[in-house]
PDB file of N, CA and C in Angstrom:
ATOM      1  N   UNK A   1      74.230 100.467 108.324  1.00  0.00           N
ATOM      2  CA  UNK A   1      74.232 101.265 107.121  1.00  0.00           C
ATOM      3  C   UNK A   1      74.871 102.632 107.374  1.00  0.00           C
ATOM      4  N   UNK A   2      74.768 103.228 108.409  1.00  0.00           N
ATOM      5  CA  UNK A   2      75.256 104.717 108.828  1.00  0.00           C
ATOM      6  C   UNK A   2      76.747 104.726 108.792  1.00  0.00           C
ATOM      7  N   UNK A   3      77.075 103.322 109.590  1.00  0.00           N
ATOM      8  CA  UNK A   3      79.148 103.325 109.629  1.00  0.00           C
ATOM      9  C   UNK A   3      79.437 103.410 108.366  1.00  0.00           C
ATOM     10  N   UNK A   4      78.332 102.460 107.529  1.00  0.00           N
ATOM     11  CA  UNK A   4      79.216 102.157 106.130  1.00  0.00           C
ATOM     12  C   UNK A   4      79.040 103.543 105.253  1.00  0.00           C
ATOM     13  N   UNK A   5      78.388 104.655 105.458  1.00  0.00           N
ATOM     14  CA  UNK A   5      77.993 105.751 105.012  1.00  0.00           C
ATOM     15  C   UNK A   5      78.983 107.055 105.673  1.00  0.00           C
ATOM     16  N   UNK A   6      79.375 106.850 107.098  1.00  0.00           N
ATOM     17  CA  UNK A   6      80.073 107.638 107.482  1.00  0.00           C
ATOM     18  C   UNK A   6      82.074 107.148 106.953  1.00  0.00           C
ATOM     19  N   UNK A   7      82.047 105.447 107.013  1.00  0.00           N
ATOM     20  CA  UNK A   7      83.383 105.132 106.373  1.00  0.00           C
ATOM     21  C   UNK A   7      83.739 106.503 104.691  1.00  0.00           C
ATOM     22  N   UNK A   8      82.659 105.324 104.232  1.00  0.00           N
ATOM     23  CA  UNK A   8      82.607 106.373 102.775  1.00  0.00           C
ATOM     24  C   UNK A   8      82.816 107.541 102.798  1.00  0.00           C
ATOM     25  N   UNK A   9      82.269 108.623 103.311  1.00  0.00           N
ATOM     26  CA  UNK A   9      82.542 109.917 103.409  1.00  0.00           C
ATOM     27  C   UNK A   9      83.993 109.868 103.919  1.00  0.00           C
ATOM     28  N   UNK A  10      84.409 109.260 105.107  1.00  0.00           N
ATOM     29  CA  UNK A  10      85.813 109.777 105.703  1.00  0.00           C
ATOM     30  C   UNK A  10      86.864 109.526 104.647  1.00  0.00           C
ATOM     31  N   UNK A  11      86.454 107.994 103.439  1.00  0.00           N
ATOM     32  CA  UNK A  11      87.640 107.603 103.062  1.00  0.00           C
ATOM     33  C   UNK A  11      87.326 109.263 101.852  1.00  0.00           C
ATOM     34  N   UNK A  12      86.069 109.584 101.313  1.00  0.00           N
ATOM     35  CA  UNK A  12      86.546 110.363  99.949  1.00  0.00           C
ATOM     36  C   UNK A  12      86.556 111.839 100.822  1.00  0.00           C
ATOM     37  N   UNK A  13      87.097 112.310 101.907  1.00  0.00           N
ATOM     38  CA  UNK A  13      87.193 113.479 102.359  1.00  0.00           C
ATOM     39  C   UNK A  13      88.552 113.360 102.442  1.00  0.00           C
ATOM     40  N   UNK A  14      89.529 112.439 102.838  1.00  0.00           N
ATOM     41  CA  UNK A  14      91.047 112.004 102.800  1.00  0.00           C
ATOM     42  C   UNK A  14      91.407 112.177 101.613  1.00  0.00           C
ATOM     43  N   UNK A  15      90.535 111.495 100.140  1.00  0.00           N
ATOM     44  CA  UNK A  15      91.270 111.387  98.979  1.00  0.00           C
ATOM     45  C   UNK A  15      91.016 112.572  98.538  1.00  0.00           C
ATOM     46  N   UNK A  16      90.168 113.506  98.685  1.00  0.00           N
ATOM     47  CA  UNK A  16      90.185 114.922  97.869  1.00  0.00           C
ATOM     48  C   UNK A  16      91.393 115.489  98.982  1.00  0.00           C
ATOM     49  N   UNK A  17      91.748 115.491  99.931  1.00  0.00           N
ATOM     50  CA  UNK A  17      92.678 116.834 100.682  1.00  0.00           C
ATOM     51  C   UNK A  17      93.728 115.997 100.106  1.00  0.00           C
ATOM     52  N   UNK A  18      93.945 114.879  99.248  1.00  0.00           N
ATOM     53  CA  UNK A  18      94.993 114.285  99.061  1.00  0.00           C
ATOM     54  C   UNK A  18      95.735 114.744  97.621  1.00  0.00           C
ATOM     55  N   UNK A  19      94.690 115.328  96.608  1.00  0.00           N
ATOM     56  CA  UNK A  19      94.421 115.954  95.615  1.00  0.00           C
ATOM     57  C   UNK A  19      95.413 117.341  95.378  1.00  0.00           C
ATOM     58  N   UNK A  20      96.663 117.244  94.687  1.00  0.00           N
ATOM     59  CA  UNK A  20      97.089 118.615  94.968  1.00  0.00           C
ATOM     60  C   UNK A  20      96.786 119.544  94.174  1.00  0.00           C
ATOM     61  N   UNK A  21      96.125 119.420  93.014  1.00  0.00           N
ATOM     62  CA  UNK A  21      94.971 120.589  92.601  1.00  0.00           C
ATOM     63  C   UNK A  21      94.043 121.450  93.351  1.00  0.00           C
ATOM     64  N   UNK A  22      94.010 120.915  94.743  1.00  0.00           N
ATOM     65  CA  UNK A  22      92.683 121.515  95.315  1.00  0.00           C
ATOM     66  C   UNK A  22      93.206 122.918  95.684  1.00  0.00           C
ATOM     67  N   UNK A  23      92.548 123.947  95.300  1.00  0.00           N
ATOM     68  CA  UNK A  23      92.902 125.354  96.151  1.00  0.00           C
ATOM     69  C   UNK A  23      92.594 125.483  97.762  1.00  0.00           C
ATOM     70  N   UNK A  24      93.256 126.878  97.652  1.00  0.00           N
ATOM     71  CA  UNK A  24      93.055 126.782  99.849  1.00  0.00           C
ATOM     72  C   UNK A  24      92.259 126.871 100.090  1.00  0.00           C
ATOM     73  N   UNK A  25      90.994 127.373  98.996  1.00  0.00           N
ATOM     74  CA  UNK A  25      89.737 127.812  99.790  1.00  0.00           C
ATOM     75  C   UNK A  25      88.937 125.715  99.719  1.00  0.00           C
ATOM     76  N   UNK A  26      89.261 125.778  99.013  1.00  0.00           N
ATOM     77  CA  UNK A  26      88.013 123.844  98.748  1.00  0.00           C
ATOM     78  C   UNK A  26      88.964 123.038  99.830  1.00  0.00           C
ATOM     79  N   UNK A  27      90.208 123.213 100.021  1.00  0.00           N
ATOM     80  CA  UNK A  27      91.285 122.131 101.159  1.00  0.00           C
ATOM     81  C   UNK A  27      90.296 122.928 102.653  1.00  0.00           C
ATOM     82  N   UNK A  28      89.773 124.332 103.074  1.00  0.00           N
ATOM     83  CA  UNK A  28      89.486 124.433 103.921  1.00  0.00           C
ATOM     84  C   UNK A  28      88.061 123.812 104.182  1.00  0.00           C
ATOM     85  N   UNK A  29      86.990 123.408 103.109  1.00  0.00           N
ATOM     86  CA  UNK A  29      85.939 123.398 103.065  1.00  0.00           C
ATOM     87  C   UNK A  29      86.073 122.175 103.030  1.00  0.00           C
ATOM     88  N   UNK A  30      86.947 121.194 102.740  1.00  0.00           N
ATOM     89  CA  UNK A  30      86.629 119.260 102.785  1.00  0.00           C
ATOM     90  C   UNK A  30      87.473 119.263 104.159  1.00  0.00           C
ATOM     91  N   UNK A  31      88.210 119.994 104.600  1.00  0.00           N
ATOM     92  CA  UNK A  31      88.703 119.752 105.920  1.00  0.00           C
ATOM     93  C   UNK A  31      87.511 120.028 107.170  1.00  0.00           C
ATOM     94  N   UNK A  32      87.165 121.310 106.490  1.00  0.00           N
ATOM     95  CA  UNK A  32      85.671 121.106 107.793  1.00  0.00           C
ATOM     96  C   UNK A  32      84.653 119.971 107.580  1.00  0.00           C
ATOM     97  N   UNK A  33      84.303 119.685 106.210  1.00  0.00           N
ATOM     98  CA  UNK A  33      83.576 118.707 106.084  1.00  0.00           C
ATOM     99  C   UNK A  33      84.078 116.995 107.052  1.00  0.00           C
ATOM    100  N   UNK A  34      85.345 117.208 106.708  1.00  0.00           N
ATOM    101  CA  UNK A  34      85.909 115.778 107.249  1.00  0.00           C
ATOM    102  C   UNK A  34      85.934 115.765 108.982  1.00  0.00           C
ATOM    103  N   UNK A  35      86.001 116.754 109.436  1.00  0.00           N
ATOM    104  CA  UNK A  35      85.892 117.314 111.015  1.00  0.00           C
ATOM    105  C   UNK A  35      84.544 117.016 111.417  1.00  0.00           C
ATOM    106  N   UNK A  36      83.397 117.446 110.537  1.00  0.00           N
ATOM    107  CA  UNK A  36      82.399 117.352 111.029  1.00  0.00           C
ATOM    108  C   UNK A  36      81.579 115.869 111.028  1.00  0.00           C
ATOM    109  N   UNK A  37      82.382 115.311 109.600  1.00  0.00           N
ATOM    110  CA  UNK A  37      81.793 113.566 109.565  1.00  0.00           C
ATOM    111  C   UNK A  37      82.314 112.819 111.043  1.00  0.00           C
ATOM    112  N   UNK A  38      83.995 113.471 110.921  1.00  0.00           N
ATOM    113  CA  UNK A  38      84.561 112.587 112.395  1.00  0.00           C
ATOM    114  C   UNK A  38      83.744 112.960 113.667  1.00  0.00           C
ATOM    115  N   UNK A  39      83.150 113.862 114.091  1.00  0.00           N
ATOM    116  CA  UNK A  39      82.358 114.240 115.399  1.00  0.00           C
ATOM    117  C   UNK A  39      81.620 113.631 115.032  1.00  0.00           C
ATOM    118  N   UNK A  40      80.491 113.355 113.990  1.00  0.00           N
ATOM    119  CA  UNK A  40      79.608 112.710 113.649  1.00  0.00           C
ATOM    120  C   UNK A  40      79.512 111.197 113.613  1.00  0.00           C
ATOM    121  N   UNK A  41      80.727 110.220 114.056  1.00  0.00           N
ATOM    122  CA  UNK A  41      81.135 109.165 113.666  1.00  0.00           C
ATOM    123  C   UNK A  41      81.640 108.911 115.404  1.00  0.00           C
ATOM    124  N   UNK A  42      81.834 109.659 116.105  1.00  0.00           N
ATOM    125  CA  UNK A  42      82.310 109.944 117.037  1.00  0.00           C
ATOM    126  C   UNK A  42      80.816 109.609 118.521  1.00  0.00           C
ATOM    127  N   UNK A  43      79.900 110.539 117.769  1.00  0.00           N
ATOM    128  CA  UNK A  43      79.129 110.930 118.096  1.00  0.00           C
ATOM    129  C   UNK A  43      77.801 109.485 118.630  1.00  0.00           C
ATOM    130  N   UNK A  44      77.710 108.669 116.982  1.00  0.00           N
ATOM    131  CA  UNK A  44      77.099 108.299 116.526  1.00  0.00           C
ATOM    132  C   UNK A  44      77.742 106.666 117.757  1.00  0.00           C
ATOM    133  N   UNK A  45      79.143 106.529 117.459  1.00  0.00           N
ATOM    134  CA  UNK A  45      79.178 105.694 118.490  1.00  0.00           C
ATOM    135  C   UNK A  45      78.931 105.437 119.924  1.00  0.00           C
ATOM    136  N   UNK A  46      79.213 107.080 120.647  1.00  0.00           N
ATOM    137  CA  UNK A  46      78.738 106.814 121.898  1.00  0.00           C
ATOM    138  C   UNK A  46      77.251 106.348 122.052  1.00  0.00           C
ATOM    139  N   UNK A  47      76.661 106.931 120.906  1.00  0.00           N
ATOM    140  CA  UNK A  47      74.825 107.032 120.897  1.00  0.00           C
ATOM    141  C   UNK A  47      75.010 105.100 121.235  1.00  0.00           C
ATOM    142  N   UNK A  48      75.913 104.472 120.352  1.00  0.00           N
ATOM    143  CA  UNK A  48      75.388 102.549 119.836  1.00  0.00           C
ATOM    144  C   UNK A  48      75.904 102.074 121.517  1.00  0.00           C
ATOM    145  N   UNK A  49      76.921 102.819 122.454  1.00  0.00           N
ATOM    146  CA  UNK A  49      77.687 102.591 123.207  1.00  0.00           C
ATOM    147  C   UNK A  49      76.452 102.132 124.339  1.00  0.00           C
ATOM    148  N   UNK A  50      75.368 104.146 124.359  1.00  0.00           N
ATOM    149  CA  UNK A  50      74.520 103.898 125.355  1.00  0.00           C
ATOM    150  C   UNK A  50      73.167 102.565 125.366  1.00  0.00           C
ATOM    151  N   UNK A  51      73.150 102.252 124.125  1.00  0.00           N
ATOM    152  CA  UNK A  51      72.579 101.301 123.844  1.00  0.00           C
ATOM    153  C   UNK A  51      72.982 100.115 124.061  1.00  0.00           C
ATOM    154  N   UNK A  52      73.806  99.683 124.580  1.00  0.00           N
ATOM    155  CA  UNK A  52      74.340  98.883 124.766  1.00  0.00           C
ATOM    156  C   UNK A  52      73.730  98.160 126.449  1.00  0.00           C
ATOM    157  N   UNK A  53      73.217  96.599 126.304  1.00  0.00           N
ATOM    158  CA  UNK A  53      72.945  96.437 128.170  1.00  0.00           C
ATOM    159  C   UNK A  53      74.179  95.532 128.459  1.00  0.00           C
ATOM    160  N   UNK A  54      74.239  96.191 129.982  1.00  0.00           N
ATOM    161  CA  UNK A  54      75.189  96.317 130.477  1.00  0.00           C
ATOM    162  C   UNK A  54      75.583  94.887 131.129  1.00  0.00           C
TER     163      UNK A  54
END
């Protein structure tokens, strides 16, 4: 449930910076947002990695 929750976020953090209405200040604020889902997605895999027997 978390991948399919972190997919979601990455795909609608792509389609808003994709948006050329967005001003510089909201393009800087879904760009950190999208930075922080990817560490988070990043993150979340090493966690399934250590779980893993060897």
């Amino acid at each position: 449930m978390e991948r399919f929750i972190h997919d979601e976020n990455l795909a609608l953090f792509r389609k808003k910076l994709a948006d050329p209405q967005l001003t510089d200040e909201e393009r800087k604020v879904v760009l950190k947002l999208l930075a922080d889902e990817e560490a988070r997605q990043i993150a979340s895999q090493g966690t399934a990695e250590d779980r893993k027997p060897d």
